[in-house]
C-alpha atoms as a PDB file:
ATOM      1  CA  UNK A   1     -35.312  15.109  17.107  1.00  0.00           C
ATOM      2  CA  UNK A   2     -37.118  14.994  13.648  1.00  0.00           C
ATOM      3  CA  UNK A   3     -35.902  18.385  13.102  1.00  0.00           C
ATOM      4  CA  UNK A   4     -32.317  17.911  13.993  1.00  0.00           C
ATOM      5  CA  UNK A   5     -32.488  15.046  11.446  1.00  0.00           C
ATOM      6  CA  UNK A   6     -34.019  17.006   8.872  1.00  0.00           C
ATOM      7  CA  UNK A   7     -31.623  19.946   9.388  1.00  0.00           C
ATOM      8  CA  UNK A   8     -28.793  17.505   9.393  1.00  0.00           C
ATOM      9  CA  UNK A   9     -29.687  16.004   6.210  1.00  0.00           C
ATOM     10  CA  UNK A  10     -30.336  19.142   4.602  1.00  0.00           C
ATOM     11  CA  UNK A  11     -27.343  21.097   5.466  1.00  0.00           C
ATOM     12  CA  UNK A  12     -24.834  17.521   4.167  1.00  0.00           C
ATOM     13  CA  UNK A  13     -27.381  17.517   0.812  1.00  0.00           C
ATOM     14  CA  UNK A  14     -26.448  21.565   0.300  1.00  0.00           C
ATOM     15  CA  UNK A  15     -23.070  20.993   1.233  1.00  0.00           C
ATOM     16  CA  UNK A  16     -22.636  17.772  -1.066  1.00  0.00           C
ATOM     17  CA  UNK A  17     -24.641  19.257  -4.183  1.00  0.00           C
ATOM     18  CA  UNK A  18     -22.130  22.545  -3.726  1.00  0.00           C
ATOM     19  CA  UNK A  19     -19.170  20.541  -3.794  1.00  0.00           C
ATOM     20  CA  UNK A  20     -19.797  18.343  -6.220  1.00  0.00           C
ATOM     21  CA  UNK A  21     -20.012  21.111  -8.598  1.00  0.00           C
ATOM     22  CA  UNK A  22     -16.052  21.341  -8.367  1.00  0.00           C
ATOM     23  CA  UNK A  23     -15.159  18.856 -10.458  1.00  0.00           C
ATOM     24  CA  UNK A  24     -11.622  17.864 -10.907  1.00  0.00           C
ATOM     25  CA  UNK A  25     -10.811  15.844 -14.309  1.00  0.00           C
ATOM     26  CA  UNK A  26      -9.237  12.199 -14.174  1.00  0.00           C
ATOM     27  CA  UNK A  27      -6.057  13.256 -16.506  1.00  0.00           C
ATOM     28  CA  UNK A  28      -5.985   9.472 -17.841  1.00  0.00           C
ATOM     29  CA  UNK A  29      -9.551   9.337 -18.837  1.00  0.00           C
ATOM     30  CA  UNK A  30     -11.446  11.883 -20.701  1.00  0.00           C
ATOM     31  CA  UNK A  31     -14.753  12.398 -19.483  1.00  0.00           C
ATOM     32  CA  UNK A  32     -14.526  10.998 -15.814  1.00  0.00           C
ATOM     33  CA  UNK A  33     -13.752  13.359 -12.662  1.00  0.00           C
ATOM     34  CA  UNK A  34     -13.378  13.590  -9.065  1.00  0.00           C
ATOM     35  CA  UNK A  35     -16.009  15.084  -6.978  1.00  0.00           C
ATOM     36  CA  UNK A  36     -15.495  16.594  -3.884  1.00  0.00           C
ATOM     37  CA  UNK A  37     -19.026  15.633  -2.912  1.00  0.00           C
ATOM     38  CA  UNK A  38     -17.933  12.607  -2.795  1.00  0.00           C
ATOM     39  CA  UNK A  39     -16.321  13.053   0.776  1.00  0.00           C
ATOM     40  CA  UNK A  40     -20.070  14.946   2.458  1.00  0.00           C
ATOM     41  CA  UNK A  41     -22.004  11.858   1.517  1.00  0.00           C
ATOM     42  CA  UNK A  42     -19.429   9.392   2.810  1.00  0.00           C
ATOM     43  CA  UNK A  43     -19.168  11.468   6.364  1.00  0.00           C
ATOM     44  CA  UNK A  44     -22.834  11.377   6.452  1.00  0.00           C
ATOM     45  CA  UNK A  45     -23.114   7.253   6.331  1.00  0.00           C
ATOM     46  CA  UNK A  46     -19.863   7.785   8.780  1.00  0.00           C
ATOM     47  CA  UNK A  47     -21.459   9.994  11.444  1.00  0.00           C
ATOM     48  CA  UNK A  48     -24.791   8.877  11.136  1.00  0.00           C
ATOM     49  CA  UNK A  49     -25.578   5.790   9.961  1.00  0.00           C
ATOM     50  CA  UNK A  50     -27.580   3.989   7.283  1.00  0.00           C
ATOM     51  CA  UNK A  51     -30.649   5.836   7.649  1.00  0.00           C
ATOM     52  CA  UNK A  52     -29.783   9.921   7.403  1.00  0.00           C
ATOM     53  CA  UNK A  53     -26.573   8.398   4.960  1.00  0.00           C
ATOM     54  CA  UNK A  54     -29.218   6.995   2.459  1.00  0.00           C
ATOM     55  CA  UNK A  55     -31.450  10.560   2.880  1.00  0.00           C
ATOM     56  CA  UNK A  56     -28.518  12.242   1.455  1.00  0.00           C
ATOM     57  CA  UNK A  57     -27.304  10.366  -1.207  1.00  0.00           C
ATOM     58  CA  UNK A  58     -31.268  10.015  -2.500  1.00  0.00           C
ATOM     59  CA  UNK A  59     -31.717  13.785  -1.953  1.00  0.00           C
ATOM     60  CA  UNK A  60     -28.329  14.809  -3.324  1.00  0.00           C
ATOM     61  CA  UNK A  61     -29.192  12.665  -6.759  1.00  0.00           C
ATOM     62  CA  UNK A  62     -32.727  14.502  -6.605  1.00  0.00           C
ATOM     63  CA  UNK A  63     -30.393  17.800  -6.529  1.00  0.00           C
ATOM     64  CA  UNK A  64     -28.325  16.723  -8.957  1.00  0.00           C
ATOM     65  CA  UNK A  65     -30.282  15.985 -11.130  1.00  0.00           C
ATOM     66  CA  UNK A  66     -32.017  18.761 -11.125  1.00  0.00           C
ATOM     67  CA  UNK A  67     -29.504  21.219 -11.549  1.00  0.00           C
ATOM     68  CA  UNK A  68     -28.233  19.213 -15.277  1.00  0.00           C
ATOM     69  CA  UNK A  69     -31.709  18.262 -16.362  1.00  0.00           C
ATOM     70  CA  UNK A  70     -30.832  16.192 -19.445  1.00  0.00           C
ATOM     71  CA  UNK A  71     -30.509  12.841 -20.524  1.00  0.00           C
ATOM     72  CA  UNK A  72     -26.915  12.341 -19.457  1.00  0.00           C
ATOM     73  CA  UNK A  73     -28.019  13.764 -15.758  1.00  0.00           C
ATOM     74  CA  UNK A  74     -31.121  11.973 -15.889  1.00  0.00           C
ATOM     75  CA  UNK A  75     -29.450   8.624 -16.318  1.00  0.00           C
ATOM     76  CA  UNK A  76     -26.013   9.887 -15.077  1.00  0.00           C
ATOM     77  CA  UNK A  77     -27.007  10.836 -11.940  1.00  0.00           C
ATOM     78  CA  UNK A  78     -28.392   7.568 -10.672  1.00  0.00           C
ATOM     79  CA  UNK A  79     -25.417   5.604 -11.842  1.00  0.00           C
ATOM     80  CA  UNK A  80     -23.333   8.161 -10.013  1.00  0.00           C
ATOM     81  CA  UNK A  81     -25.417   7.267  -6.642  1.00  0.00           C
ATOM     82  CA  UNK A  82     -24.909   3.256  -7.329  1.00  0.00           C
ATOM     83  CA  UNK A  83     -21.051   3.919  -7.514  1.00  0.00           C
ATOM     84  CA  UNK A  84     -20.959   5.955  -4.515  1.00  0.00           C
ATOM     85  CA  UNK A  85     -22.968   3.803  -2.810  1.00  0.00           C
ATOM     86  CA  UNK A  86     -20.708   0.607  -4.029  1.00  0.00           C
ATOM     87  CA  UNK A  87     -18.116   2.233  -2.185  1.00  0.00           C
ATOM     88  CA  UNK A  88     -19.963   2.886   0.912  1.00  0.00           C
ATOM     89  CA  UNK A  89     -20.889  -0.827   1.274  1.00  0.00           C
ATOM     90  CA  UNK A  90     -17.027  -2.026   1.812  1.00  0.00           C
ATOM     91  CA  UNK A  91     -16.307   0.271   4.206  1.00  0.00           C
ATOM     92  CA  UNK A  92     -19.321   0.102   6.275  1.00  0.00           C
ATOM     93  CA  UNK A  93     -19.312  -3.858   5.869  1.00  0.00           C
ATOM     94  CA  UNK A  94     -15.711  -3.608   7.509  1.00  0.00           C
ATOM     95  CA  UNK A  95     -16.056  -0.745  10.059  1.00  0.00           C
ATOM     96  CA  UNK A  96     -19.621  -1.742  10.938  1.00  0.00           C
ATOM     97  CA  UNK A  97     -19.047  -5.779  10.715  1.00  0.00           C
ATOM     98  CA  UNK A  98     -15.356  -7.085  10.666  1.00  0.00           C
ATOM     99  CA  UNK A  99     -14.166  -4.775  12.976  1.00  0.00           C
ATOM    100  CA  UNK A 100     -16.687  -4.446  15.998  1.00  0.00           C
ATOM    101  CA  UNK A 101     -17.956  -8.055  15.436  1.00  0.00           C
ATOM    102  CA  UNK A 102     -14.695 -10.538  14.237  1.00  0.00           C
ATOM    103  CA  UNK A 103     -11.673  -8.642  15.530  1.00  0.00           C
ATOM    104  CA  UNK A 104     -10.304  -9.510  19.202  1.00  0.00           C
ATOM    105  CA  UNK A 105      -8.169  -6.613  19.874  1.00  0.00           C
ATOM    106  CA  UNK A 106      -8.770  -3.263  18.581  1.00  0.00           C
ATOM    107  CA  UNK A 107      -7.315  -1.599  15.380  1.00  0.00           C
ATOM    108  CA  UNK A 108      -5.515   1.541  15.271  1.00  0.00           C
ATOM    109  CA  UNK A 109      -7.221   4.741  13.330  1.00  0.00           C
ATOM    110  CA  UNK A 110      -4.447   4.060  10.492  1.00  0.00           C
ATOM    111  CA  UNK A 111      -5.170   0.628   9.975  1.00  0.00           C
ATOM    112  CA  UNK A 112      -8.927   0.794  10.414  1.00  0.00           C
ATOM    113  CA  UNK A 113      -9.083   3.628   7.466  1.00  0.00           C
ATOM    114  CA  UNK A 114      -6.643   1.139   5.484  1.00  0.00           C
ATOM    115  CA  UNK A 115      -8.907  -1.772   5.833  1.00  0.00           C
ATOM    116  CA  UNK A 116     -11.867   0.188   5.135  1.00  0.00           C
ATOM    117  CA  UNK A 117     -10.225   1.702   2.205  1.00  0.00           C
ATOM    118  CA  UNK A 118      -9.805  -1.622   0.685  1.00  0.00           C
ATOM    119  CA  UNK A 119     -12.708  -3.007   1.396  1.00  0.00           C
ATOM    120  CA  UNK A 120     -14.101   0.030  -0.515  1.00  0.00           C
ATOM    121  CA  UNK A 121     -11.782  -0.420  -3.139  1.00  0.00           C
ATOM    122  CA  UNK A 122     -12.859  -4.086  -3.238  1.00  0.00           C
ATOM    123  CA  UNK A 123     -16.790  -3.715  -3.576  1.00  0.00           C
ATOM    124  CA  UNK A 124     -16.699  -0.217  -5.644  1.00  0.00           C
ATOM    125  CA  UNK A 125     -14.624  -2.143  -8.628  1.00  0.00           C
ATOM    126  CA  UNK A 126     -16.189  -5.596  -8.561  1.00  0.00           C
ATOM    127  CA  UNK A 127     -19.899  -4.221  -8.303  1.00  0.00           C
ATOM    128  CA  UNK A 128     -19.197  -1.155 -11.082  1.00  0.00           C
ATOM    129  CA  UNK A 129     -17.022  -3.817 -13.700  1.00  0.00           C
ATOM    130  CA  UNK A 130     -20.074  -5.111 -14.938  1.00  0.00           C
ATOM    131  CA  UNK A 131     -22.273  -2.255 -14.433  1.00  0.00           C
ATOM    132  CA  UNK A 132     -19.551  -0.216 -16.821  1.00  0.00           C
ATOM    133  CA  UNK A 133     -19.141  -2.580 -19.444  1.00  0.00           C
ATOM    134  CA  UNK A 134     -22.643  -2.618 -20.122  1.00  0.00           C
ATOM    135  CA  UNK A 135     -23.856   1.257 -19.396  1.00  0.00           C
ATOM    136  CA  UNK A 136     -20.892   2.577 -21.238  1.00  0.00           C
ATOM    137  CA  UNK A 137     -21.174  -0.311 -24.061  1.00  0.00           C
ATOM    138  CA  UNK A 138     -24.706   0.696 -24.810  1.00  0.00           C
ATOM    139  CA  UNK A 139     -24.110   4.787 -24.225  1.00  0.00           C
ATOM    140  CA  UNK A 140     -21.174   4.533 -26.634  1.00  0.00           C
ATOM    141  CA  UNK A 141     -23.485   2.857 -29.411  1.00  0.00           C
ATOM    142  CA  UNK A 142     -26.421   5.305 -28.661  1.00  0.00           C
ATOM    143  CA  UNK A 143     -24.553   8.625 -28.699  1.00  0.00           C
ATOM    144  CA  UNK A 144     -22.066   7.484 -31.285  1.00  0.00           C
ATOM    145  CA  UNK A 145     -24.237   5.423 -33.878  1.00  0.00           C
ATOM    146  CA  UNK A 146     -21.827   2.436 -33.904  1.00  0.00           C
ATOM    147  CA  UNK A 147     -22.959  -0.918 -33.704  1.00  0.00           C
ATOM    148  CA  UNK A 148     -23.134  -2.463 -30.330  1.00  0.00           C
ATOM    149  CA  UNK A 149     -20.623  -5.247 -30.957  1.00  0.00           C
ATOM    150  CA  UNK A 150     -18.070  -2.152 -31.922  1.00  0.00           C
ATOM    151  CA  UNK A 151     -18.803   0.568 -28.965  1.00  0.00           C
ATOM    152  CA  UNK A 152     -18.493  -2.890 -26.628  1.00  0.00           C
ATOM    153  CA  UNK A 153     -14.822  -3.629 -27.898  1.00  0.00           C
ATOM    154  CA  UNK A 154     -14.108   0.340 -27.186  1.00  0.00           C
ATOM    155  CA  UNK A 155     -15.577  -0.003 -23.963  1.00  0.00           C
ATOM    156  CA  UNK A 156     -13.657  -3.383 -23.249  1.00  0.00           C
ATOM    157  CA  UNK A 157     -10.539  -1.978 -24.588  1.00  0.00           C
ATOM    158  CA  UNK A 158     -11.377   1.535 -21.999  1.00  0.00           C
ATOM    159  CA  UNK A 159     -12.128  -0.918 -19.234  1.00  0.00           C
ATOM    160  CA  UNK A 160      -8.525  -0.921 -17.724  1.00  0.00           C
ATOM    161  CA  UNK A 161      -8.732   2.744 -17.196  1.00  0.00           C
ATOM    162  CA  UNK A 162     -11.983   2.782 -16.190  1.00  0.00           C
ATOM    163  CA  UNK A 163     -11.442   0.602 -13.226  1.00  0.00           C
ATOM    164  CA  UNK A 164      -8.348   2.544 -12.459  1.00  0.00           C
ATOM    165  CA  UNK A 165     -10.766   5.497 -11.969  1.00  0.00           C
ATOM    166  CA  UNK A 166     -13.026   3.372  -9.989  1.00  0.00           C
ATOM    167  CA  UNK A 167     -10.023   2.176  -7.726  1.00  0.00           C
ATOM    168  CA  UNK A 168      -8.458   5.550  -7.154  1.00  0.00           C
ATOM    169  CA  UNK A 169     -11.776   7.155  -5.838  1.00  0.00           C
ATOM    170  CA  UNK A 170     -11.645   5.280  -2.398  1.00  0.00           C
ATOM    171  CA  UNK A 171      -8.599   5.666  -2.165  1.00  0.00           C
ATOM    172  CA  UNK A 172      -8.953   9.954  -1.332  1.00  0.00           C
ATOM    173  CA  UNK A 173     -13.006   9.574  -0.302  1.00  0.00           C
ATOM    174  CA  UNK A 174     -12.465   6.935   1.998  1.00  0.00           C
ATOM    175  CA  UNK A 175      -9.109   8.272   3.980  1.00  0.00           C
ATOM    176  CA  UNK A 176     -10.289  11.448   4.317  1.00  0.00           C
ATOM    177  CA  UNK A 177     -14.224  10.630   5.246  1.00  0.00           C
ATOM    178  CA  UNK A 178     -12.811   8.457   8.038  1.00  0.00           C
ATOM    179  CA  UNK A 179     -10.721  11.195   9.785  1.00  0.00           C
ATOM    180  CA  UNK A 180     -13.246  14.087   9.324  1.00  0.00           C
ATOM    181  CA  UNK A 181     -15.953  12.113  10.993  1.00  0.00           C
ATOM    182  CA  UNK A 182     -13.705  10.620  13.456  1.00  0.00           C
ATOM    183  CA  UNK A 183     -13.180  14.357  15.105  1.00  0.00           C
ATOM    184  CA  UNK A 184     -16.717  15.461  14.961  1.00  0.00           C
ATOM    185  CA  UNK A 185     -18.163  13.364  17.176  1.00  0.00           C
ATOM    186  CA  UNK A 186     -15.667  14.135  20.384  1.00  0.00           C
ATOM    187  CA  UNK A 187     -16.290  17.852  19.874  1.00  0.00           C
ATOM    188  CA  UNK A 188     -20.481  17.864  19.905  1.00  0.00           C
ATOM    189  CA  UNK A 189     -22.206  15.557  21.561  1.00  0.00           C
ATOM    190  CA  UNK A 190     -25.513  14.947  20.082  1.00  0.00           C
ATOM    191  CA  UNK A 191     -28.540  11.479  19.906  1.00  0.00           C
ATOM    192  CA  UNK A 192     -27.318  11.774  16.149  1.00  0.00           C
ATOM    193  CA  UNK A 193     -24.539  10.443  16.441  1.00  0.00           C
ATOM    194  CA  UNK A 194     -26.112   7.387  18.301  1.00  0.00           C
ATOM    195  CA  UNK A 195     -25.255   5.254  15.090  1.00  0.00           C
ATOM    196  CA  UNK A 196     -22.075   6.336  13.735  1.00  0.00           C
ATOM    197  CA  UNK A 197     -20.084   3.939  12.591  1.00  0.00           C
ATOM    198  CA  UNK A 198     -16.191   5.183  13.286  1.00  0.00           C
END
């Protein structure tokens, strides 16, 4: 068993790390992209629960931030993980909690990806507003030399596009997570899948 779960977590790390190296550019926002990375390490909290889902977002930062050893990956990186991981917690707080525990009749696959979606989009902007206005406030002022009251206005000013980004990101990661791990448990059947979650 330890081996499956280390070969499991391995193989969605690779797979994730490979990915995320195609990296698609938000047109509105300069800077930001969409990773396709994102999707592995949501189908690994999806098929397999909190435990192998956490190995591979730790070991995928540990990846990552190896392969762009610099400041910007060293403290990129991390933040990357916290806003993936934002995301994570709506939909597993509805798939895992709201829907098997507080809903009397069951949901359809379409409006059980919906609600999850939300949900994501829900704790992914709330939990990141803050955490943006003050990383990118204080990145702004470092890289740039301005004073911190000025790179905060920019930031402030950025903020509505920023949490654009961080709305549209569930909105593909989520949708398609849902429906990849939804067909891969009916075609193996395997202990690991013992705590999946759709």
């Amino acid at each position: 068993m330890r081996a499956k779960v280390a070969g499991v977590t391995a193989a969605f790390t690779a797979l994730a790390s490979v990915l995320n190296l195609v990296k698609i550019p938000a047109p509105y926002l300069p800077g930001f992209t969409y990773q396709l990375g994102d999707i592995i390490l949501v189908i690994a909290f999806f098929l397999f629960g909190l435990k192998i889902g956490f190995a591979v977002v730790i070991l995928n930062m540990i990846v990552s931030m190896a392969l762009n050893f610099s400041l910007i990956g060293v403290i990129g990186t991390p933040y990357y993980m916290i806003a993936i991981l934002a995301m994570i917690l709506g939909a597993y707080v509805f798939l895992k909690i709201v829907k098997k525990r507080h809903l009397k009749k069951p949901l359809g696959d379409s409006k059980a990806v919906a609600y999850a979606t939300l949900f994501a989009v829900i704790t992914r902007t709330l939990i990141m507003l803050p955490l943006d206005l003050f990383m990118y406030g204080f990145l702004v002022a470092f890289v740039s030399g301005w004073s911190v009251a000025n790179s905060f206005a920019l930031i402030t000013a950025t903020m509505p596009l920023i949490i654009l980004y961080n709305v549209t990101v569930p909105m593909y990661v989520i949708p398609t997570s849902y429906f990849v791990a939804k067909r891969v448990p009916k075609q193996i059947k395997s202990i690991l899948f013992n705590n999946s979650i759709v």
